[in-house]
Protein backbone atom coordinates (compact mmCIF):
# COMPACT_ATOMS: atom_id res chain seq x y z
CA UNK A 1 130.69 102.05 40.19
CA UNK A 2 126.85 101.23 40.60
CA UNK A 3 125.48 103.53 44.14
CA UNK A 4 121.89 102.96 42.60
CA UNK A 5 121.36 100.13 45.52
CA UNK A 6 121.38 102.84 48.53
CA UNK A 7 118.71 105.35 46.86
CA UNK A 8 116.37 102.44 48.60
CA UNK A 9 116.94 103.54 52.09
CA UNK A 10 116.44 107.42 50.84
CA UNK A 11 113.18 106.46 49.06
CA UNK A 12 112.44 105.13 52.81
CA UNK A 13 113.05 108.64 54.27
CA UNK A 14 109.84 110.55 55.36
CA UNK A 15 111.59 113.72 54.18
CA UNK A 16 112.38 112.04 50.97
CA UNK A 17 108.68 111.63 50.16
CA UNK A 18 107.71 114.61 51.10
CA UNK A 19 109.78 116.17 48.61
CA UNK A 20 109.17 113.75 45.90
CA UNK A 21 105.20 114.80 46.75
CA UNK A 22 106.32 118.44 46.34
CA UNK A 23 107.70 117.88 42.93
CA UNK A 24 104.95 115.58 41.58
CA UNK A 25 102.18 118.17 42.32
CA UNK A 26 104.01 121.22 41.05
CA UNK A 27 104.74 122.72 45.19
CA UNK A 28 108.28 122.24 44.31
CA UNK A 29 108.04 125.18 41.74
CA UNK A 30 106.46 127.67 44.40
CA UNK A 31 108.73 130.75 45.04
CA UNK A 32 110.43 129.74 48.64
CA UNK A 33 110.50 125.87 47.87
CA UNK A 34 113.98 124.80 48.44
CA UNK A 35 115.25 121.42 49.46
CA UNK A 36 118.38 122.88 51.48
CA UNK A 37 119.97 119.72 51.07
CA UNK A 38 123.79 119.13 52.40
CA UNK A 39 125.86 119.20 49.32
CA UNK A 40 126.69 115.32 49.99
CA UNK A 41 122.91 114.49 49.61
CA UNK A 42 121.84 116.33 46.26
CA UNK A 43 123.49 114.02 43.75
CA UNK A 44 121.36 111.02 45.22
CA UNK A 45 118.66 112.81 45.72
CA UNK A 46 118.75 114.04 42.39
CA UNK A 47 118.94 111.05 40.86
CA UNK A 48 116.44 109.36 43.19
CA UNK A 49 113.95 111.88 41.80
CA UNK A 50 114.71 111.47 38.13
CA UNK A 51 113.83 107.74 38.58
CA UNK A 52 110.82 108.37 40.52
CA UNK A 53 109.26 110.89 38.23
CA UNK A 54 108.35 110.99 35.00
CA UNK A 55 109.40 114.34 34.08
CA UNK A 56 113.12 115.14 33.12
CA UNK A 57 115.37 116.68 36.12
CA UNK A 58 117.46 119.37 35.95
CA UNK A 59 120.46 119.80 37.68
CA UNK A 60 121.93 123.28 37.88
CA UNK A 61 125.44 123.87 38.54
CA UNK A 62 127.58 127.31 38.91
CA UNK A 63 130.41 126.29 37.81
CA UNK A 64 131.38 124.39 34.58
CA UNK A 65 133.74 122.00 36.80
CA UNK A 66 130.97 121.66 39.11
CA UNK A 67 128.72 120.21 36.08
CA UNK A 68 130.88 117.56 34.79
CA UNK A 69 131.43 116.31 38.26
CA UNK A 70 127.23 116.45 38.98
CA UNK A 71 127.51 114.31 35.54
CA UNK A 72 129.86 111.73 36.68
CA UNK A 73 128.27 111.59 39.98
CA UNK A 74 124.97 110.83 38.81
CA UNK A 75 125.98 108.33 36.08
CA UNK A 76 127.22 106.32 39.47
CA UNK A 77 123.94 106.52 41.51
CA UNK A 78 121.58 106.42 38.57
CA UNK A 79 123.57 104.38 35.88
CA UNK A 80 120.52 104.03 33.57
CA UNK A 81 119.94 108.13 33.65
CA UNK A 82 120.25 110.03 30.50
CA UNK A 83 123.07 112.68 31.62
């Protein structure tokens, strides 16, 4: 399954580029910057980010069940991502 399509209408978010901003100019590092994202949004919005930047993204999971499915996830809304 190919989701990549819909990051469009996030890229289109306000929010969206706000936080891509934060990222690109090293704000997103700052102690306190947190994206408090609904646990629905952070795959996409992870993987909208790896494509928009240039610099790798890291996705941190607690759990090791909780990685493979961030893996899976994100190899269906950013097929061309290395994961």
């Amino acid at each position: 399954m190919n989701l990549s399509g819909l990051l469009g209408t996030l890229r289109g978010l306000s929010e969206y580029q706000a936080a891509l901003a934060a990222v690109r100019t090293g704000q997103a590092g700052a102690p306190g910057f947190a994206l408090r994202l609904l646990r629905a949004a952070r795959i996409p919005v992870a993987a909208a980010l790896s494509q928009d930047q240039a610099a790798p993204t890291l996705v941190i999971a607690a759990r090791t069940d909780r990685a493979a499915t961030v893996a899976e996830e994100l190899t269906a809304w950013a097929p061309n991502a290395r994961v």
